[in-house]
N, C-alpha and C. Protein backbone atom coordinates (compact mmCIF):
# COMPACT_ATOMS: atom_id res chain seq x y z
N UNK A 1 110.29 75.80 98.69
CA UNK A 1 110.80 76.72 97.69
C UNK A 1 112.21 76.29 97.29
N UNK A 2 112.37 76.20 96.27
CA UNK A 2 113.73 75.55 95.49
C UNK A 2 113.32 76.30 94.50
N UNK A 3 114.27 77.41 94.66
CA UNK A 3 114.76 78.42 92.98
C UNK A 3 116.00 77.91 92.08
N UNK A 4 116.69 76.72 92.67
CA UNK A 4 118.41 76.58 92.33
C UNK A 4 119.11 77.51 92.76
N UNK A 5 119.18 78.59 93.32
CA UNK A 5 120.18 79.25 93.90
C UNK A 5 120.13 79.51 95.37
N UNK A 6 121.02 79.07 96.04
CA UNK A 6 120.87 78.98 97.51
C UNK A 6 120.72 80.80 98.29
N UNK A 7 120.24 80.90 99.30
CA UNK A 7 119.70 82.02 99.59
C UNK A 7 121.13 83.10 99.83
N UNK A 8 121.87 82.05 100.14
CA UNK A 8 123.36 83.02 101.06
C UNK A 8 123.56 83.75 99.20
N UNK A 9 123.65 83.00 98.36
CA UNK A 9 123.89 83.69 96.91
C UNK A 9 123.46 85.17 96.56
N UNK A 10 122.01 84.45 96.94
CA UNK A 10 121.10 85.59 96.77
C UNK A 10 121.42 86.96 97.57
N UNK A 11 121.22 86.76 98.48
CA UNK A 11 122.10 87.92 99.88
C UNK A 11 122.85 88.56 99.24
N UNK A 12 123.74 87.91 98.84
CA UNK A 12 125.53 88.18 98.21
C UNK A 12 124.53 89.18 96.89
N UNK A 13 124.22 88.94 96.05
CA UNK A 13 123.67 89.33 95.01
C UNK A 13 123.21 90.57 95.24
N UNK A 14 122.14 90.54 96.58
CA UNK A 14 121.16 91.70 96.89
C UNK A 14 122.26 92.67 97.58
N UNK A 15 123.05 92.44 98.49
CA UNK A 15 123.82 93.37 99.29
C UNK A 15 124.69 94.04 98.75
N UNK A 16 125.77 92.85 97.02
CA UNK A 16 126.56 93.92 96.33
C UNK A 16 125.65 94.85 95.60
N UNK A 17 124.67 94.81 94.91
CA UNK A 17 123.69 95.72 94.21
C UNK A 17 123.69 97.13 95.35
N UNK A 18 123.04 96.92 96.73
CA UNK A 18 123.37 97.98 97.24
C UNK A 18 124.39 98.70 97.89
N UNK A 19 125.21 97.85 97.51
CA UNK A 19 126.55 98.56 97.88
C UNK A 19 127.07 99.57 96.21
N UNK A 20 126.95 98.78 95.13
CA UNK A 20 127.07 99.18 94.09
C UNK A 20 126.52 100.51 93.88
N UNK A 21 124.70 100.74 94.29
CA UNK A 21 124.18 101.58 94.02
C UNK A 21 124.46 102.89 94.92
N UNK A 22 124.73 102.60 96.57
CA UNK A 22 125.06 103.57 97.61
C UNK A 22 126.18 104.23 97.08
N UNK A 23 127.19 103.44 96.22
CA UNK A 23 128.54 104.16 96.05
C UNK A 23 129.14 104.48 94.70
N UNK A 24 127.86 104.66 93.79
CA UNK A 24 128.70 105.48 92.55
C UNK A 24 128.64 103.81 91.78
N UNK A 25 128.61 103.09 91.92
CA UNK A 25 129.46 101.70 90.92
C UNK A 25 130.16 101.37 91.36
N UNK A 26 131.19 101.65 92.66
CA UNK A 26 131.70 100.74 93.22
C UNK A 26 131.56 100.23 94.12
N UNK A 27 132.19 98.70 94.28
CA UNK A 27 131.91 97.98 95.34
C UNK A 27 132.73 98.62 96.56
N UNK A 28 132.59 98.42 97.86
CA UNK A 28 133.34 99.00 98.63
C UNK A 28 133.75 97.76 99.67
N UNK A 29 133.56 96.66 99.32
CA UNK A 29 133.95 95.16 100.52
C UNK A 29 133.24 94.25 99.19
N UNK A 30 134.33 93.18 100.07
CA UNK A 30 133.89 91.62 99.18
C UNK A 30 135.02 91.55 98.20
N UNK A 31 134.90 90.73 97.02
CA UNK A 31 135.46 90.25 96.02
C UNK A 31 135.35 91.16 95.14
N UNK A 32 134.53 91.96 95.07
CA UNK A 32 134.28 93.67 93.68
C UNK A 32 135.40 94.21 93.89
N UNK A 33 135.29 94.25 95.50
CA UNK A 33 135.87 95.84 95.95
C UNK A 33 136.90 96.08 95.10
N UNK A 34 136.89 97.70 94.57
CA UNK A 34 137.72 98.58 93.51
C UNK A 34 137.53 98.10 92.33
N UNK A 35 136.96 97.45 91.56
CA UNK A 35 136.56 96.58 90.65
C UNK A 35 135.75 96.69 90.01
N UNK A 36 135.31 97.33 88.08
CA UNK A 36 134.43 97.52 87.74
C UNK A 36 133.03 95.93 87.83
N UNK A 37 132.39 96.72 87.64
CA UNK A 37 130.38 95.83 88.31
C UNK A 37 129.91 96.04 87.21
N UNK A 38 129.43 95.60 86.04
CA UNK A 38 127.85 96.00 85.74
C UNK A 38 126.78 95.31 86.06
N UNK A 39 126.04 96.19 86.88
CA UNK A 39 124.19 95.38 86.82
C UNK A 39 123.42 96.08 85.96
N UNK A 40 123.03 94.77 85.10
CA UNK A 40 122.74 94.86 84.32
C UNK A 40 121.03 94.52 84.54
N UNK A 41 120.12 95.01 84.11
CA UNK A 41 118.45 95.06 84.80
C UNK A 41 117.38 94.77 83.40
N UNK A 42 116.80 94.12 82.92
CA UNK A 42 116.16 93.77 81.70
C UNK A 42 114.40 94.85 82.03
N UNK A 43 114.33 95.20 83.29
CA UNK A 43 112.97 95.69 83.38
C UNK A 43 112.68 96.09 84.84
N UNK A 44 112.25 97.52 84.53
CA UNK A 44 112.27 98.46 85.11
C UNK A 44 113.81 98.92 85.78
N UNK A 45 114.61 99.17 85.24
CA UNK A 45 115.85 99.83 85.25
C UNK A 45 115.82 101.27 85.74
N UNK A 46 116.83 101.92 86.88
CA UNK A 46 116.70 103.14 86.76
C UNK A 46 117.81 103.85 86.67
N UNK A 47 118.13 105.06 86.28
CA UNK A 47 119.74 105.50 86.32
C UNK A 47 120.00 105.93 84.65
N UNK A 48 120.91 105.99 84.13
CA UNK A 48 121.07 106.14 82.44
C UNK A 48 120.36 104.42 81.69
N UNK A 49 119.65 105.53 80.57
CA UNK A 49 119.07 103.90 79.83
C UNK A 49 119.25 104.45 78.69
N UNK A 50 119.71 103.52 77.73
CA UNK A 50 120.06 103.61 76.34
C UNK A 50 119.57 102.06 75.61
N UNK A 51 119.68 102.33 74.83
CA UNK A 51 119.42 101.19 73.63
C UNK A 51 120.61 100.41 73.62
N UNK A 52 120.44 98.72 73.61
CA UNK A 52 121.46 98.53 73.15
C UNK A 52 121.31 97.04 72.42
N UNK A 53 122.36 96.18 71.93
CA UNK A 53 122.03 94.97 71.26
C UNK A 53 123.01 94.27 72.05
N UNK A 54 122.42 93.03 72.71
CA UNK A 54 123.10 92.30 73.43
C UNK A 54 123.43 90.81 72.33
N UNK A 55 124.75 90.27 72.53
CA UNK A 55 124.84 89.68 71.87
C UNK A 55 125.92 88.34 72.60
N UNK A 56 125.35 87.10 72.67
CA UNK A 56 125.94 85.71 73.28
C UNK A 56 127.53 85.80 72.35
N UNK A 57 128.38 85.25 72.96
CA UNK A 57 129.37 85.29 72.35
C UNK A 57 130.01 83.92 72.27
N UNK A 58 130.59 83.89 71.09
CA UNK A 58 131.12 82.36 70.97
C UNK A 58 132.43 82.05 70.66
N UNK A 59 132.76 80.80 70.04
CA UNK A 59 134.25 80.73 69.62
C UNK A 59 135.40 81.28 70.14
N UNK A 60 136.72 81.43 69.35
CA UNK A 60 137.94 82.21 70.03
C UNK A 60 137.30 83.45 70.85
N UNK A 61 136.15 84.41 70.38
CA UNK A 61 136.17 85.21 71.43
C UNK A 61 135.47 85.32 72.75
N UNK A 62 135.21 83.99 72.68
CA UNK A 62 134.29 83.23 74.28
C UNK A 62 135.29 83.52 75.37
N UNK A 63 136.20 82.73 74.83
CA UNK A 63 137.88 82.66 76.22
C UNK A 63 138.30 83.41 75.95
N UNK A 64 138.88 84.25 75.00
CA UNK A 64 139.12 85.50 74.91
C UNK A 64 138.58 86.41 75.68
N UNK A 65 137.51 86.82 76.20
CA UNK A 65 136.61 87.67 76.77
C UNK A 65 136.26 87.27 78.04
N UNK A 66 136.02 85.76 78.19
CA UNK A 66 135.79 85.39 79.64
C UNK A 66 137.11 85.32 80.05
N UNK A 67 138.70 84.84 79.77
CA UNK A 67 139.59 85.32 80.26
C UNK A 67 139.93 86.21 81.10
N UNK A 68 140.03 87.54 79.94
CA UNK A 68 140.04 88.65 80.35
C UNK A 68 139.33 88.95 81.41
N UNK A 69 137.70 88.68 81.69
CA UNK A 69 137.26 89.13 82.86
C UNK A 69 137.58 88.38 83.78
N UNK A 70 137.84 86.69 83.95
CA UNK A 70 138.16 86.58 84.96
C UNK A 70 139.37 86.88 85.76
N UNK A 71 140.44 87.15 84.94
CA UNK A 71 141.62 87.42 85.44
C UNK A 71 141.46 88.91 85.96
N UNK A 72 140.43 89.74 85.75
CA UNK A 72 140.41 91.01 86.72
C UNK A 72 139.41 90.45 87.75
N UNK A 73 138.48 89.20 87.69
CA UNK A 73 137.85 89.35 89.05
C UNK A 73 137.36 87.59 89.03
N UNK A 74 139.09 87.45 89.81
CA UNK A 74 138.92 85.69 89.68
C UNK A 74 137.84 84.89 90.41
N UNK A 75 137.02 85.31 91.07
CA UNK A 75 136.22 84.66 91.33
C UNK A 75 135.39 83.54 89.86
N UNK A 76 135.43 84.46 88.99
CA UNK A 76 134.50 83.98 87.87
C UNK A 76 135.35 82.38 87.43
N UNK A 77 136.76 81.91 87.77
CA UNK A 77 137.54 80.69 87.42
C UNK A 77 136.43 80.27 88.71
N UNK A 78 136.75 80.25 89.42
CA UNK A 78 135.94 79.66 90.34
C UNK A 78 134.06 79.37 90.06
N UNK A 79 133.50 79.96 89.72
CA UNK A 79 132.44 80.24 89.29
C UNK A 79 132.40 78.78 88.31
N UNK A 80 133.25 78.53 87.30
CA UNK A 80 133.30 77.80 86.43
C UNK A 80 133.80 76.14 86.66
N UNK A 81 134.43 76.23 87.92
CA UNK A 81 134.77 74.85 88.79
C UNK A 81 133.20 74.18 89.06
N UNK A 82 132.59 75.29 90.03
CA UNK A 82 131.54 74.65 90.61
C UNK A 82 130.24 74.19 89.31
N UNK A 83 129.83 74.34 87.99
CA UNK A 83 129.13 74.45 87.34
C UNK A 83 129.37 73.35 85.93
N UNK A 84 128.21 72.65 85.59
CA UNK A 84 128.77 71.90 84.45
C UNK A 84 128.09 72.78 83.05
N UNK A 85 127.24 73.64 83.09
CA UNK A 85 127.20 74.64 82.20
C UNK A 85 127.89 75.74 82.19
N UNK A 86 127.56 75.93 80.53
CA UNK A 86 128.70 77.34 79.78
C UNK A 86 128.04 78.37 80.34
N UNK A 87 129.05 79.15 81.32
CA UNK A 87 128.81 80.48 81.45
C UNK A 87 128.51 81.62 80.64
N UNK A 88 127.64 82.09 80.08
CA UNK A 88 127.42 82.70 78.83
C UNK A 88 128.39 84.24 78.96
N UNK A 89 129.35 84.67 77.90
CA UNK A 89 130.02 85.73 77.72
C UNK A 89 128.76 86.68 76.49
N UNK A 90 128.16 87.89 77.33
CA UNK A 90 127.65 89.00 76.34
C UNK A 90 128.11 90.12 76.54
N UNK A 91 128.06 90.34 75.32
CA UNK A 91 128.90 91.77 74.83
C UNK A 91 127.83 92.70 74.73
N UNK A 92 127.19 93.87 75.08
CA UNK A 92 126.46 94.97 74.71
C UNK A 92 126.79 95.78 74.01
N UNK A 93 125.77 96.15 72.60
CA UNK A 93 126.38 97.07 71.79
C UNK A 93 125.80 98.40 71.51
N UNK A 94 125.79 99.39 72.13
CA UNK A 94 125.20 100.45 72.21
C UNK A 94 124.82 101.24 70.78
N UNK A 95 123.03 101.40 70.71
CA UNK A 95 122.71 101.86 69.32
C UNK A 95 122.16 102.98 69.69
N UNK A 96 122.35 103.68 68.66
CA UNK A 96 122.35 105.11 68.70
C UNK A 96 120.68 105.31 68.69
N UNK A 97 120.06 106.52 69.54
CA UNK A 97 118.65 106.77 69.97
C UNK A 97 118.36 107.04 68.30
């Protein structure tokens, strides 16, 4: 089994989700902790669901936006060391029911 993502990732992945979900949205340990999260779920989602339009983001407001988030949760500079692909920046745009 080779998914490309090593299992310890995965862990990391599965354990902040339930830490996320046990506590309201926040993380409570790790690199989150106090730190807004979104998980974001394409199918079967549970909790508030709304409509929305997701949209890839490009140009000046690529670094503009990935900036901004990484400088509240630097891991993501790091994120971008280890990787020779573009981290994709999406914006969600909430449409009215």
């Amino acid at each position: 089994m080779n998914s490309g993502m090593s299992s310890s990732f995965l862990d990391f992945n599965r354990n902040l989700i339930k830490d996320l979900r046990a506590h309201g949205g926040k993380a409570t340990d790790g690199p989150f902790q106090g730190r807004d999260v979104l998980i974001l779920t394409t199918k079967g989602a549970r909790g508030e669901k709304f409509n929305a339009r997701a949209k890839v983001i490009e140009g000046e407001d690529y670094e503009r936006l990935y900036k901004q988030h990484a400088d509240i949760n630097p891991g993501f500079w790091d994120y971008r060391k280890k990787t020779s692909r573009k981290i994709p920046v999406i914006v969600l745009e909430r449409l009215d029911s």
